[in-house]
Protein backbone atom coordinates (compact mmCIF):
# COMPACT_ATOMS: atom_id res chain seq x y z
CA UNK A 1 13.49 18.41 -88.57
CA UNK A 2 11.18 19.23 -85.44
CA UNK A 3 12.95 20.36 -82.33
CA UNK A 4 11.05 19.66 -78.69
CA UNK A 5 10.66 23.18 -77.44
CA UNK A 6 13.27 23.64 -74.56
CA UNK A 7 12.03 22.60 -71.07
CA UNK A 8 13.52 24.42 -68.35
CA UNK A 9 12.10 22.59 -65.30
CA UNK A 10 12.68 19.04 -66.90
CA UNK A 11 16.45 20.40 -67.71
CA UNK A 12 16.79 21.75 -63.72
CA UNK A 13 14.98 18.20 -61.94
CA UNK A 14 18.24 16.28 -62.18
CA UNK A 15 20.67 18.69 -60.56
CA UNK A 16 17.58 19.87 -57.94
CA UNK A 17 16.98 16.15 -57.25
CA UNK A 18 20.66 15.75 -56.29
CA UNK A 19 20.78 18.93 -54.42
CA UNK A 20 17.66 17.56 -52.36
CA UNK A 21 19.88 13.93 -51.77
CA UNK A 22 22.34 16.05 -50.19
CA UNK A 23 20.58 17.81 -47.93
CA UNK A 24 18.08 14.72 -46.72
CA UNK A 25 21.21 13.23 -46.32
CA UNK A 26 23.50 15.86 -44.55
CA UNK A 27 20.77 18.94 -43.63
CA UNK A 28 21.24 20.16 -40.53
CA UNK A 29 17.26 21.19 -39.74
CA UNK A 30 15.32 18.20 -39.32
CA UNK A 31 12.17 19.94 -39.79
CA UNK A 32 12.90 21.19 -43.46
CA UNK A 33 14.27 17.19 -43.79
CA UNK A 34 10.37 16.61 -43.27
CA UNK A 35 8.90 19.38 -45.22
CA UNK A 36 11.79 18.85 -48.14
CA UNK A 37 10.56 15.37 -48.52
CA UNK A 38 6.82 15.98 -48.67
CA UNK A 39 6.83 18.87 -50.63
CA UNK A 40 9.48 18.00 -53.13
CA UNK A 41 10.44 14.42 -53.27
CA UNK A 42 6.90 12.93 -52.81
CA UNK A 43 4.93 15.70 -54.43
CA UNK A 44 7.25 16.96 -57.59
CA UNK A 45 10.15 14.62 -58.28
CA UNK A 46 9.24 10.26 -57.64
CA UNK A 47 6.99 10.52 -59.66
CA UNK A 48 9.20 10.87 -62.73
CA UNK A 49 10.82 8.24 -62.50
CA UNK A 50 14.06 9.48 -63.02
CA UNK A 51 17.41 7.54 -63.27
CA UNK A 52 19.95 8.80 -61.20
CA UNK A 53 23.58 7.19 -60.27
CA UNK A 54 23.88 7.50 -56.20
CA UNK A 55 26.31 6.57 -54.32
CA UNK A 56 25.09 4.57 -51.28
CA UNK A 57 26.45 5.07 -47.35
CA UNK A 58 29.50 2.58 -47.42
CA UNK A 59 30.51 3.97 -50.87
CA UNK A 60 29.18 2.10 -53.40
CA UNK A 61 27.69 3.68 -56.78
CA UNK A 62 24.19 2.23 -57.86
CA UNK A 63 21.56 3.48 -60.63
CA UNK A 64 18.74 4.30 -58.58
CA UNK A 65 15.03 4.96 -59.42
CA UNK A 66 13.06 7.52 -58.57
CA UNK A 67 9.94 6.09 -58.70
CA UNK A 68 10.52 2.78 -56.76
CA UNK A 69 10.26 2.31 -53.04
CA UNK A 70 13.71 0.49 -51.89
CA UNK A 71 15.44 2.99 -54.72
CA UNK A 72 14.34 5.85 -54.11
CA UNK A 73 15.53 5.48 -50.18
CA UNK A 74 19.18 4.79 -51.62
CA UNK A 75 19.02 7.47 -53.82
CA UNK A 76 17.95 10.17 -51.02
CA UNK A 77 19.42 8.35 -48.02
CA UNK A 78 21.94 5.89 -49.41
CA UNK A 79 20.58 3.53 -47.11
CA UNK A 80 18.01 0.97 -47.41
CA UNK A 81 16.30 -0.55 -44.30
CA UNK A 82 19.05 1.33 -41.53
CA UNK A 83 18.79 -1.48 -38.59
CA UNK A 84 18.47 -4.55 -41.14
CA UNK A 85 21.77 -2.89 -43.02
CA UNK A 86 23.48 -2.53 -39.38
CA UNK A 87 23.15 -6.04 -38.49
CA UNK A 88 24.10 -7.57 -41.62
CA UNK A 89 27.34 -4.94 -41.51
CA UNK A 90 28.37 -6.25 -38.22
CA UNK A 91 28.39 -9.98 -38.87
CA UNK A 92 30.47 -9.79 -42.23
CA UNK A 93 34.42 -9.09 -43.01
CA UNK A 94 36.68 -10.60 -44.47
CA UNK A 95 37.00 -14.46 -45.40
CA UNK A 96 33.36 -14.42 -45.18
CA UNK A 97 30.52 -15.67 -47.54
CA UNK A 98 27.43 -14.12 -47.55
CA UNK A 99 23.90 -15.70 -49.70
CA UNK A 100 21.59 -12.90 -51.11
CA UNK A 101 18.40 -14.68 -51.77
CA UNK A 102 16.41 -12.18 -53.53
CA UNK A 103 19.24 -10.05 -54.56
CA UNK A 104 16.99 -7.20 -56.05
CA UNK A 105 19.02 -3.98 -57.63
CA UNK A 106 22.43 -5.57 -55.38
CA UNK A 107 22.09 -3.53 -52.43
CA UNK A 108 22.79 -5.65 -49.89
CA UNK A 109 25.42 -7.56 -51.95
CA UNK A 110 27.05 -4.62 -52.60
CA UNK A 111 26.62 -3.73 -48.60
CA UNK A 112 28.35 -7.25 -47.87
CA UNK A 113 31.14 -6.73 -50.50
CA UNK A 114 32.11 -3.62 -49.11
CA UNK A 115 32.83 -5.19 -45.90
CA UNK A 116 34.97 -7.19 -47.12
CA UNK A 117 33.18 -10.24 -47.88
CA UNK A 118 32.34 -12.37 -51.16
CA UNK A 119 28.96 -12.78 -51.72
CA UNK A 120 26.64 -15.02 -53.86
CA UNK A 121 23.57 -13.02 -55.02
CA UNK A 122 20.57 -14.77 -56.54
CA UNK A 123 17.52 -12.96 -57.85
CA UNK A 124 14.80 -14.84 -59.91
CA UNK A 125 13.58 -11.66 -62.22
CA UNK A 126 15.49 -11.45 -65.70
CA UNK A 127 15.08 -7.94 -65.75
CA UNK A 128 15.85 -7.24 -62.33
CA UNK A 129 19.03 -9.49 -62.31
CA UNK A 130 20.26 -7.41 -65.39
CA UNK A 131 19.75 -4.39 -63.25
CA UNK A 132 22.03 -6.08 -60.63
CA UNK A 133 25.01 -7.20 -62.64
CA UNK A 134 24.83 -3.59 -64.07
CA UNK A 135 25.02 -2.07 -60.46
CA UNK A 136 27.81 -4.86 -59.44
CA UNK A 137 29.39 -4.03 -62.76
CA UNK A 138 29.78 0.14 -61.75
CA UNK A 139 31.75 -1.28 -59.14
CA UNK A 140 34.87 -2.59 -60.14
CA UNK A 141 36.53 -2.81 -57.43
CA UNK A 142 34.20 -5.33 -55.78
CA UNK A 143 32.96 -7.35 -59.02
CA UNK A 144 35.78 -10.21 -58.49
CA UNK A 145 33.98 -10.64 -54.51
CA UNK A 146 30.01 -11.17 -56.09
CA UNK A 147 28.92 -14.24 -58.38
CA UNK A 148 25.02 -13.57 -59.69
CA UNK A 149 22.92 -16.38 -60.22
CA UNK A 150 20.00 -16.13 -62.16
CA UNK A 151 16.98 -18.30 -60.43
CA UNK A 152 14.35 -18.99 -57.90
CA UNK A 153 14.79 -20.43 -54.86
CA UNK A 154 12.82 -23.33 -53.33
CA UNK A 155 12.86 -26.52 -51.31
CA UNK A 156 12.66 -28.03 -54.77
CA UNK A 157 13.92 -28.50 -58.13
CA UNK A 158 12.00 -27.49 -60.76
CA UNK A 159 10.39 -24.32 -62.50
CA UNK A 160 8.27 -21.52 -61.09
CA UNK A 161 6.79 -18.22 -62.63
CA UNK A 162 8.13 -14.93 -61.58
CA UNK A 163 5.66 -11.96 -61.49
CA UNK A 164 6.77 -8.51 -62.14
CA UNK A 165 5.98 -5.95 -59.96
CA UNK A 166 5.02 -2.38 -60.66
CA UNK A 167 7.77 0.32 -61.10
CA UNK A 168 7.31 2.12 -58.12
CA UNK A 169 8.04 -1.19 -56.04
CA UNK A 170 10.01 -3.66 -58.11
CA UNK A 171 11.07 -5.05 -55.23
CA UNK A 172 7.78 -7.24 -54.25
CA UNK A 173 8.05 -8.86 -57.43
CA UNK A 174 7.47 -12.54 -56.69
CA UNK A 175 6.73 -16.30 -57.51
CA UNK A 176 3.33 -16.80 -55.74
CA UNK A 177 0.62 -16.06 -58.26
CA UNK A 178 -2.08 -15.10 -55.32
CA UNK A 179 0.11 -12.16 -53.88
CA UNK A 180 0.75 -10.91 -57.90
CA UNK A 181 -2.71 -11.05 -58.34
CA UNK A 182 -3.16 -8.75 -55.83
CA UNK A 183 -0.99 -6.47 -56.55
CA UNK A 184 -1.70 -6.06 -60.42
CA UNK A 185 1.78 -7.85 -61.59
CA UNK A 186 2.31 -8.88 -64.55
CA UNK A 187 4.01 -12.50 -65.42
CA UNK A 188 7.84 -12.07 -66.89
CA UNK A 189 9.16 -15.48 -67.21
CA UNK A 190 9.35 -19.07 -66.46
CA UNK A 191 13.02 -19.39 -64.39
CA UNK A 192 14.49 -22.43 -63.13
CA UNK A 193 14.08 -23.37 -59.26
CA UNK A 194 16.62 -24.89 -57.06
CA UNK A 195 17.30 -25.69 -53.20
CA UNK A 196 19.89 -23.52 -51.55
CA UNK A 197 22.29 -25.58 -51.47
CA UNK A 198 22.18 -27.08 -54.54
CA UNK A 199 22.95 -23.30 -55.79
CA UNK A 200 25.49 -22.62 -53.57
CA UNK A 201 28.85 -24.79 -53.73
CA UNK A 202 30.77 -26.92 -51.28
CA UNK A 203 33.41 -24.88 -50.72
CA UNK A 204 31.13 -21.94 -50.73
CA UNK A 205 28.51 -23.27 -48.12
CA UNK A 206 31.77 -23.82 -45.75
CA UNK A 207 32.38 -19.93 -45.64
CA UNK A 208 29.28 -19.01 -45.35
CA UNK A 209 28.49 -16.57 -42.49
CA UNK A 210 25.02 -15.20 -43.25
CA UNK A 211 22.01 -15.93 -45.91
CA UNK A 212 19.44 -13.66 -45.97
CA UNK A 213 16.17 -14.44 -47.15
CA UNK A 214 13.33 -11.99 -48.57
CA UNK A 215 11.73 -13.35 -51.84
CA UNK A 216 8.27 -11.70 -51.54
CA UNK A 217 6.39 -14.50 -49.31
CA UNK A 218 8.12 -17.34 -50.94
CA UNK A 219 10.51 -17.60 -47.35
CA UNK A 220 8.77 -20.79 -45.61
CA UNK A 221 9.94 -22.91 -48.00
CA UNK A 222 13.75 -22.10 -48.20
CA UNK A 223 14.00 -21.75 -44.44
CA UNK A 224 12.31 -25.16 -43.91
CA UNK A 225 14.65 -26.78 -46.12
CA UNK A 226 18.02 -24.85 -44.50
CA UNK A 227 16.46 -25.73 -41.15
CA UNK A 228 16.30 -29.56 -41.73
CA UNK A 229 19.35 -29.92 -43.73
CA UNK A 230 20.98 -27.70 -41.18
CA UNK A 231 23.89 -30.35 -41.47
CA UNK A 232 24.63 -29.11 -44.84
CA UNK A 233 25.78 -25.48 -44.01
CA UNK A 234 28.21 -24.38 -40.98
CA UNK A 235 27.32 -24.30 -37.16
CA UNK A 236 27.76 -20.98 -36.39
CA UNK A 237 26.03 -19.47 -39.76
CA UNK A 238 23.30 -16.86 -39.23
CA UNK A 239 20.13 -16.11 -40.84
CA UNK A 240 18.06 -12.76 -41.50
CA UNK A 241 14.45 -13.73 -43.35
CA UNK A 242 11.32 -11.78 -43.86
CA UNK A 243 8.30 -13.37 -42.20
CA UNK A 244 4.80 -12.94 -43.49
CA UNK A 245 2.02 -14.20 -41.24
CA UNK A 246 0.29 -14.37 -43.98
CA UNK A 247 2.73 -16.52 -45.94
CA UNK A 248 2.89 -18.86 -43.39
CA UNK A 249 -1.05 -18.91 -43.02
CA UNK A 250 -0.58 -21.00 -46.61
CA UNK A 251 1.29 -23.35 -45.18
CA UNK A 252 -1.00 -24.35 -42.24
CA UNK A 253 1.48 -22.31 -40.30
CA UNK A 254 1.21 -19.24 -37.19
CA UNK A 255 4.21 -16.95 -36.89
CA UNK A 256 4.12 -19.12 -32.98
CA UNK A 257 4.76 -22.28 -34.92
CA UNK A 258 7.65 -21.14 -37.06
CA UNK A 259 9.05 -19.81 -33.62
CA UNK A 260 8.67 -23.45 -32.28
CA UNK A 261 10.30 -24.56 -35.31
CA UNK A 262 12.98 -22.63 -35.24
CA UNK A 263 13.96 -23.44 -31.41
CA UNK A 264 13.45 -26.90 -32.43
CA UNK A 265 16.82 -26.24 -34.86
CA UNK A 266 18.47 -24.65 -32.67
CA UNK A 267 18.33 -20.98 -33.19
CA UNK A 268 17.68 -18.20 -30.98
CA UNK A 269 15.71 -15.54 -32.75
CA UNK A 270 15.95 -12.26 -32.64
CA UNK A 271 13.61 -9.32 -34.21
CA UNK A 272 15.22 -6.69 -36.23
CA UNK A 273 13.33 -3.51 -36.61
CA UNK A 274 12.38 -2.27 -39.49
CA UNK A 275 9.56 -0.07 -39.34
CA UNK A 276 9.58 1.46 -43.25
CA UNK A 277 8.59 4.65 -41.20
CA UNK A 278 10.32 8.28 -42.88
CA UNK A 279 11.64 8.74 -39.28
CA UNK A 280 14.19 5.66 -39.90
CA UNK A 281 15.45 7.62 -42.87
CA UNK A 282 14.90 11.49 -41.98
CA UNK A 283 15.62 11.77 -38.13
CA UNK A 284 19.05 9.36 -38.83
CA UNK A 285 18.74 7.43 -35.24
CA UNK A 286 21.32 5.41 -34.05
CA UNK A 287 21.24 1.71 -35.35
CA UNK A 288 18.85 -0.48 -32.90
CA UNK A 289 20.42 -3.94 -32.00
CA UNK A 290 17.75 -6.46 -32.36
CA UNK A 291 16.13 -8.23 -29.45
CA UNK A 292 15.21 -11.74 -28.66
CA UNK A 293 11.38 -12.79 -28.96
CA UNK A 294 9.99 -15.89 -27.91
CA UNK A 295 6.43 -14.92 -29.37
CA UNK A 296 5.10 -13.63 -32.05
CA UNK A 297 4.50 -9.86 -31.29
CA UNK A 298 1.12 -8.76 -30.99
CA UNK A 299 -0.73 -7.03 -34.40
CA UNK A 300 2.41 -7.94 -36.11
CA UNK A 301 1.93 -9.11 -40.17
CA UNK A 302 5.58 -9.20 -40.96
CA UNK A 303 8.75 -9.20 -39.37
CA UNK A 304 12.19 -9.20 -40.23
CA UNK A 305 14.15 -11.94 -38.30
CA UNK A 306 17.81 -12.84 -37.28
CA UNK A 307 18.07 -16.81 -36.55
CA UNK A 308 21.45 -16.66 -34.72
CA UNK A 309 22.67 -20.51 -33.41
CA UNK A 310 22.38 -20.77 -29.65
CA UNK A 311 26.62 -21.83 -29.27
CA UNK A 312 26.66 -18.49 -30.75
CA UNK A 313 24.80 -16.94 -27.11
């Protein structure tokens, strides 16, 4: 029988890697934050892709990736996008319902669940969804608040193809074939597609607080149909989507328009930052509320966006 020879710094990444989370997460010297997470993180330990349980800031356990852009942050930070997490934290307790359309790995189900309120998380990847009943599922405590749905969301009924994206960003995976050409992805599976609110139940869509939206350029669509079937989900129910200018471009649309649109409904909106620069994660700053636009802002391809109802002002 042949024996791998022993491999001391594959045997010592795992406990370093952890050692590293802690400090990023609790080091006192930003500067060796910086230096910690160029030198080591970036240079000598993504890479590998590892699989590591991590518990995330409000105390939840996931299986994070190494490798992958939104896990990797939640692994080293516990924290995925700071100021979107903050907002969708304050608007949720209990009694509430919140919609996670484009669930991913369950992050921000299991952020809403640990607040206290029951959540309905739908993500159109097979592979990824498995990865999100197993992270709901190392979290007893809050599996009886979370039902999964496996499909895609539209303003239809039908089918549509999901694309998988690469490891180290599983994350953009998506139903429009131009954006997974792009980005080398691979096709995974032909799911079933469904409106909103044919997915989520009467008695559901009356508790429903907040529905957030980020399904990888596939967001006109879903908004569009909430927006003119605004009758079928409460008054004072918020909504945080990701907006690609680009998207919208293939829809005959400008980020100005969807504005217009959106006023038209009813809704105030509001920008959310959420830069994706180190400094959100490294330098910890304090959560930043997010302000009301009435443009687009300038040199802007994508923005993250909180639709609050204007009785809510």
């Amino acid at each position: 029988m042949l024996h791998r020879p022993f491999d001391l710094r594959q045997f010592l990444v795992r406990p370093a890697t952890r050692a590293l989370a802690f400090y990023l997460r609790h080091g006192p010297s930003l500067r060796l934050r910086y230096r910690l997470w160029r030198d080591v993180a970036q240079r000598r330990i993504n890479w590998r892709g590892l699989q590591l349980l991590s518990r995330t800031r409000f105390g939840t356990l996931m299986l994070c990736r190494s490798d992958d852009a939104v896990q990797s942050r939640i692994l080293y930070f516990g924290v995925w996008e700071p100021h979107v997490s903050a907002v969708i934290a304050s608007r949720l307790g209990p009694g509430d319902l919140f919609v996670d359309v484009g669930a991913n790995v369950g992050y921000y189900s299991l952020l809403a669940a640990a607040h206290g309120a029951e959540v309905v998380a739908i993500e159109a990847s097979p592979s990824i969804h498995a990865d999100l009943e197993a992270n709901i599922a190392r979290n007893p405590r809050l599996t009886s608040r979370i039902r999964t749905c496996h499909a895609a969301v539209s303003d239809h009924s039908g089918e549509l193809i999901i694309y998988r994206a690469r490891n180290d960003n599983l994350g953009a995976s998506t139903t429009l074939a131009e954006r997974a050409l792009q980005g080398e992805m691979t096709a995974e599976a032909r799911v079933p597609a469904s409106r909103l609110a044919d997915l989520v139940g009467l008695e559901e869509r009356s508790r429903t607080r907040l529905v957030k939206i980020d399904i990888e350029g596939g967001e006109y669509p879903v908004l569009r149909d909430i927006l003119t079937h605004r009758k079928d989900w409460p008054a004072a129910m918020e909504i945080v989507v990701e907006v690609s200018a680009d998207a919208l471009a293939a829809h005959g649309l400008t980020p100005d328009s969807l504005l217009q649109r959106i006023r038209q409904a009813g809704y105030r909106t509001l920008r959310i930052r959420n830069s994706y620069d180190m400094s959100d994660y490294l330098d910890r700053p304090s959560p930043v509320p997010p302000q009301e636009i009435d443009r687009w802002p300038p040199g802007e391809r994508l923005c993250d966006l909180l639709l609050s109802p204007r009785e809510l002002s």
